[in-house]
C-alpha atoms as a PDB file:
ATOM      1  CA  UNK A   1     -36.381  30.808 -13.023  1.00  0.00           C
ATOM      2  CA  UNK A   2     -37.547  32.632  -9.502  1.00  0.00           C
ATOM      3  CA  UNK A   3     -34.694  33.309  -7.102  1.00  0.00           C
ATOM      4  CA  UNK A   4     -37.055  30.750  -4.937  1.00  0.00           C
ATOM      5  CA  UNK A   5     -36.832  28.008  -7.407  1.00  0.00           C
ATOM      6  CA  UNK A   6     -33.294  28.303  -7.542  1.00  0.00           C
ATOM      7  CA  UNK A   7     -32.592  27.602  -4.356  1.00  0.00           C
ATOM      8  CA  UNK A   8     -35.252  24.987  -4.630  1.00  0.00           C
ATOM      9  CA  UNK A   9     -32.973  23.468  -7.182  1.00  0.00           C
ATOM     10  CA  UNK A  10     -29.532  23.981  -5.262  1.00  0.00           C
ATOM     11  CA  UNK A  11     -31.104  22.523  -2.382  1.00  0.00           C
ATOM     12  CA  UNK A  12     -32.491  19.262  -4.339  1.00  0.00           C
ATOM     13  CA  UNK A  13     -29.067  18.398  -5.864  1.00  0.00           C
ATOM     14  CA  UNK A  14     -27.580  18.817  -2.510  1.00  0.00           C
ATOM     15  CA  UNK A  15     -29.884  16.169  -1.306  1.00  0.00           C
ATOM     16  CA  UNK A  16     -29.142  13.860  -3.979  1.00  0.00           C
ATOM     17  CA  UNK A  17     -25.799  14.214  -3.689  1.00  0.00           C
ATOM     18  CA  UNK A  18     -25.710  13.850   0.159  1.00  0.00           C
ATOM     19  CA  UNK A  19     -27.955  10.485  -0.169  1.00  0.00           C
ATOM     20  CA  UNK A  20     -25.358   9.224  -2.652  1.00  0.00           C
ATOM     21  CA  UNK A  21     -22.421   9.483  -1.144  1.00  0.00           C
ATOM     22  CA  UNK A  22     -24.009   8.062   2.637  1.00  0.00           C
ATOM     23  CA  UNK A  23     -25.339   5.066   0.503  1.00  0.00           C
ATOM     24  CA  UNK A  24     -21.728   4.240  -1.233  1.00  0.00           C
ATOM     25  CA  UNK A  25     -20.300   1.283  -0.124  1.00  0.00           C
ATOM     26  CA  UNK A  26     -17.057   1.552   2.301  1.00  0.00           C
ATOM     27  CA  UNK A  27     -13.833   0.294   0.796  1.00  0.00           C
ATOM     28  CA  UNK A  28     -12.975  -2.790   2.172  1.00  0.00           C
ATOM     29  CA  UNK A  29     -10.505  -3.001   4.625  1.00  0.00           C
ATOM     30  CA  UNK A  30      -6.824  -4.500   3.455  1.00  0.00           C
ATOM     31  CA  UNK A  31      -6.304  -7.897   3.016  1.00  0.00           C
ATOM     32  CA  UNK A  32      -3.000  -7.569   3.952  1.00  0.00           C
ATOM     33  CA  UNK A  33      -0.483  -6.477   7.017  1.00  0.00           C
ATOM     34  CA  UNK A  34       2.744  -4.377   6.473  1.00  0.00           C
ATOM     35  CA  UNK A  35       5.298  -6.582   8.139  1.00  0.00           C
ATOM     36  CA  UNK A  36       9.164  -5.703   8.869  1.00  0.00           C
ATOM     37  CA  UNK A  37      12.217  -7.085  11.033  1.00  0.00           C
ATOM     38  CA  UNK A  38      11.619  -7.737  14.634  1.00  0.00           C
ATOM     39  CA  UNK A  39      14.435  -5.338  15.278  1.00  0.00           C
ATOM     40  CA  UNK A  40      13.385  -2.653  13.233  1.00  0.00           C
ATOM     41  CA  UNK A  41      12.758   0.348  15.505  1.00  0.00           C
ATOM     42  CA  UNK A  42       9.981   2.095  13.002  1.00  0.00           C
ATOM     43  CA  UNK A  43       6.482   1.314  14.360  1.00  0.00           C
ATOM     44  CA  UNK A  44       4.491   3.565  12.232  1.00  0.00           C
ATOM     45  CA  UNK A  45       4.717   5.044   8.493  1.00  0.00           C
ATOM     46  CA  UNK A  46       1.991   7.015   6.628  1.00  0.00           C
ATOM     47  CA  UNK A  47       0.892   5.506   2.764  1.00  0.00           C
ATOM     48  CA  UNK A  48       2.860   8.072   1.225  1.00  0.00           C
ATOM     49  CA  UNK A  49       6.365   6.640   3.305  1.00  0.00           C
ATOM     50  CA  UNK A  50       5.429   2.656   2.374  1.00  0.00           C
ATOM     51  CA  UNK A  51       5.187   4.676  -1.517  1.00  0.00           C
ATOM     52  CA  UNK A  52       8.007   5.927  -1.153  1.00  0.00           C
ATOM     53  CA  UNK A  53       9.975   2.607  -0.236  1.00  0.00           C
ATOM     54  CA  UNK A  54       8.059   0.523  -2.438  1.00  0.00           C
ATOM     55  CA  UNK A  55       9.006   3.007  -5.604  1.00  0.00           C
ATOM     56  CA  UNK A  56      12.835   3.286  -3.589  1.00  0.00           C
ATOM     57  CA  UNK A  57      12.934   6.704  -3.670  1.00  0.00           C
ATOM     58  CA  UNK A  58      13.746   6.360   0.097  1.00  0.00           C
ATOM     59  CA  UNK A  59      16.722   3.628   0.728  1.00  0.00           C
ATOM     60  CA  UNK A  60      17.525   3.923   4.104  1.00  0.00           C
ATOM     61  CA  UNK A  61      15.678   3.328   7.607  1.00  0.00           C
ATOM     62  CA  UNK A  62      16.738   5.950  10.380  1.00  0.00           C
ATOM     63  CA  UNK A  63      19.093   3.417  11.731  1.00  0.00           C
ATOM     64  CA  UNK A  64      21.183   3.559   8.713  1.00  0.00           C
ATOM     65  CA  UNK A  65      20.093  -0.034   7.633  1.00  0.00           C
ATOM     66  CA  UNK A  66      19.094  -0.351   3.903  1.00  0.00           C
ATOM     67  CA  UNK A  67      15.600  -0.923   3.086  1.00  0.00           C
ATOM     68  CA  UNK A  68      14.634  -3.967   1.256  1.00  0.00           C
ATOM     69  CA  UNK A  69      10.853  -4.087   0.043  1.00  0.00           C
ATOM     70  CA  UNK A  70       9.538  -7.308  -1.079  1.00  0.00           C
ATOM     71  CA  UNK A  71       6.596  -7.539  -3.274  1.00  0.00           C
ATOM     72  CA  UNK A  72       4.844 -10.615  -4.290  1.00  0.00           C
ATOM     73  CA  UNK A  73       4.135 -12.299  -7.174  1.00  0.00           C
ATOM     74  CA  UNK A  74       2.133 -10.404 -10.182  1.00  0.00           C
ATOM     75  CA  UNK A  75      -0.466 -12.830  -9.844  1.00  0.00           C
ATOM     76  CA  UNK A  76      -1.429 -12.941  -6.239  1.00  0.00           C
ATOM     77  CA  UNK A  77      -4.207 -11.321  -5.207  1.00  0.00           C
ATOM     78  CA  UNK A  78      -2.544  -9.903  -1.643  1.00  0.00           C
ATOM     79  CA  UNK A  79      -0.069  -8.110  -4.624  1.00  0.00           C
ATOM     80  CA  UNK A  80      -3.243  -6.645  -6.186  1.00  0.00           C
ATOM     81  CA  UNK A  81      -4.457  -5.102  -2.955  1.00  0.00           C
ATOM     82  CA  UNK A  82      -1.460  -3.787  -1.810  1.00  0.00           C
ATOM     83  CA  UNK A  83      -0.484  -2.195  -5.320  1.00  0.00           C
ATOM     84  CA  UNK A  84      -4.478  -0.951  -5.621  1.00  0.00           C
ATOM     85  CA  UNK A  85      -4.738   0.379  -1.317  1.00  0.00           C
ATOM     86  CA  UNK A  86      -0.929   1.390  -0.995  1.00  0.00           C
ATOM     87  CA  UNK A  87       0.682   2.399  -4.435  1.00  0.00           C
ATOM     88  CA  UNK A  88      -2.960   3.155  -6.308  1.00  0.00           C
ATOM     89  CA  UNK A  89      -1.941   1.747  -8.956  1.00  0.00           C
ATOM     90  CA  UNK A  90      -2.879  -1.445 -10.438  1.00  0.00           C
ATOM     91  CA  UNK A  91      -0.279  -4.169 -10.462  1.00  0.00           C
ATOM     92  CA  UNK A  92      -0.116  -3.586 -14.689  1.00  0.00           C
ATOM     93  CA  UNK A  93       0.660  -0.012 -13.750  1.00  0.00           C
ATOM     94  CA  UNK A  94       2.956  -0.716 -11.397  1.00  0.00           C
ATOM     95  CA  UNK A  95       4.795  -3.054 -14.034  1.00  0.00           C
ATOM     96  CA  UNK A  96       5.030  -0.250 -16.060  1.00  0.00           C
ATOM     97  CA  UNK A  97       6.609   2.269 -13.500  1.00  0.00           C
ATOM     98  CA  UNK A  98       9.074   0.008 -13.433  1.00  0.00           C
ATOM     99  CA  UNK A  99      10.098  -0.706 -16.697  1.00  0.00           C
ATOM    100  CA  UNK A 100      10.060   3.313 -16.841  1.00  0.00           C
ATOM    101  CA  UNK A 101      12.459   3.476 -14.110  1.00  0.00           C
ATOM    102  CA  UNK A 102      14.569   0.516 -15.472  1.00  0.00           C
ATOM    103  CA  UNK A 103      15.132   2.842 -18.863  1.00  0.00           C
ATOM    104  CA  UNK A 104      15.523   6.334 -17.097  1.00  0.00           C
ATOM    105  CA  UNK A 105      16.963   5.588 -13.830  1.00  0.00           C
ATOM    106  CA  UNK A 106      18.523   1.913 -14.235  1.00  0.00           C
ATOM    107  CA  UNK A 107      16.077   1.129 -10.875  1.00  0.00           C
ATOM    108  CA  UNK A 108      14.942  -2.387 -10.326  1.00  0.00           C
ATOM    109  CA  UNK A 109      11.314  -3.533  -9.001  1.00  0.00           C
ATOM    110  CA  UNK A 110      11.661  -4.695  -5.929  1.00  0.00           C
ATOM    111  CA  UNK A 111      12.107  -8.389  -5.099  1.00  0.00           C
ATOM    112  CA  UNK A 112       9.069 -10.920  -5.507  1.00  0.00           C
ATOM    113  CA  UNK A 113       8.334 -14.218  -3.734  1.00  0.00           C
ATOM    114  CA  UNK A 114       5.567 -16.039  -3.899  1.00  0.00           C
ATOM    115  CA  UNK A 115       4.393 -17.591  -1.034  1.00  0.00           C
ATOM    116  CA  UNK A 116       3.552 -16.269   3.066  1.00  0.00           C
ATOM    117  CA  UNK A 117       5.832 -18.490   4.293  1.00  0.00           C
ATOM    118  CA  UNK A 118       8.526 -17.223   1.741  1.00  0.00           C
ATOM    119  CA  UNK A 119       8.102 -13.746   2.713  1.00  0.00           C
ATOM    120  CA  UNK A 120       7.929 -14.016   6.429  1.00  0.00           C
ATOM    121  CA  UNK A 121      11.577 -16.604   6.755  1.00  0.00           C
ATOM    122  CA  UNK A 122      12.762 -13.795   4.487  1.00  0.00           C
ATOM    123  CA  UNK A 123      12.018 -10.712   6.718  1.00  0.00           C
ATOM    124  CA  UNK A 124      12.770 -12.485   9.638  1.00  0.00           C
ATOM    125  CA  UNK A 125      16.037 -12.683   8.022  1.00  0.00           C
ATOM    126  CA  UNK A 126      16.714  -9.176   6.535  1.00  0.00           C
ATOM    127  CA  UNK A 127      17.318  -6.350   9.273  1.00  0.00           C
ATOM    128  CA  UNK A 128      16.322  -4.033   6.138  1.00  0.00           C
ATOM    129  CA  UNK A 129      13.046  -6.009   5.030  1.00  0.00           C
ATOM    130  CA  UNK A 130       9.402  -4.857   4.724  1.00  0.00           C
ATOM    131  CA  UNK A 131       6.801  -7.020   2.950  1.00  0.00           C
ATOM    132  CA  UNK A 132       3.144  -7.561   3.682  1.00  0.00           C
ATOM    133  CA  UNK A 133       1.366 -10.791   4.196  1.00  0.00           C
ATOM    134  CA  UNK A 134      -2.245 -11.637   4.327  1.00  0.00           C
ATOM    135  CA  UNK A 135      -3.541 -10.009   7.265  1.00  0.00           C
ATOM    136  CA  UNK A 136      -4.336 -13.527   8.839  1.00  0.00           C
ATOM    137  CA  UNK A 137      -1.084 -15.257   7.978  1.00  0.00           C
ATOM    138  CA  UNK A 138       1.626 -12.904  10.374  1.00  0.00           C
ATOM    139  CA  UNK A 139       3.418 -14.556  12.889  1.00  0.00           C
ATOM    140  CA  UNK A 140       5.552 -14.261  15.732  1.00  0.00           C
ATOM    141  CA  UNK A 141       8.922 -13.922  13.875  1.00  0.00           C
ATOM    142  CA  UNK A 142       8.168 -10.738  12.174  1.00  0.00           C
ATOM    143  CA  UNK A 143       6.700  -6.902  13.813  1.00  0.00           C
ATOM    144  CA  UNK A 144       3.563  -5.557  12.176  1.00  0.00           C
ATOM    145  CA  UNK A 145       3.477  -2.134  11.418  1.00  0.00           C
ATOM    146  CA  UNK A 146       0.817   0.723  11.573  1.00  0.00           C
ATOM    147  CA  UNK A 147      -0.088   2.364   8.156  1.00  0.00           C
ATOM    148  CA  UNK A 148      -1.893   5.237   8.773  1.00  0.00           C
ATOM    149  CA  UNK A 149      -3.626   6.937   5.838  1.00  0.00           C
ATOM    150  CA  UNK A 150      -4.558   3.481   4.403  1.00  0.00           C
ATOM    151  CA  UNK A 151      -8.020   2.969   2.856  1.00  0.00           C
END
């Protein structure tokens, strides 16, 4: 092949390439919102901090208080989204972590509920909480949080 047709080449299959990824659909955004105490001080964390809680690798908020994640049921489909957007993981995978860390560690998944209204009296409650909701069901009783670095 010519030096000329090899660029020709290079320059074709950048094209294609280009064209593909501008025509791939954008994720869609989260169906749900990161919700903790009204008191709690933290405003913002980054996907890799909610990972971190959500795995409890980190226990404590800076004001000392313990952190206590709620998840929701394995068979809602806010659960599904959050374990797919925040842990990237599926919830099946996610299962399995756990029963992983149960074994090595003697760690416990965090604690489910299954309902909005369920989650939000219960971080309301909890100085320590964080849970998310669907991003249409968060109320008054409860401080959103920023997540920055989510898809």
């Amino acid at each position: 092949m010519s030096p000329g047709a090899a660029i020709r080449v290079r320059v074709a299959i950048a094209a294609v390439l280009l064209l593909a990824s501008a025509s791939a659909p954008a994720a869609p955004p989260p169906t749900f919102r990161v919700i903790v105490h009204r008191d709690n001080p933290v405003s913002v964390l980054t996907v890799a901090e909610l990972q971190r809680i959500f795995r409890k690798q980190t226990r404590m908020w800076p004001t000392g208080e313990s952190m206590v994640p709620v998840d929701w049921d394995a068979t809602s489909p806010v659960r599904a989204d959050f374990s797919d957007k925040v842990m990237r993981r599926s919830v099946r995978e996610m299962a399995e972590f756990w029963v992983q860390q149960n074994i090595t560690q003697g760690l416990t998944p965090p604690t489910t509920l299954k309902s909005t209204r369920a989650v939000l009296r219960f971080v309301a409650s909890v100085p320590g909480a964080i849970a998310y909701v669907p991003v249409d069901e968060v109320d008054d009783t409860v401080k959103r949080l920023e997540i920055k670095g989510l898809l």
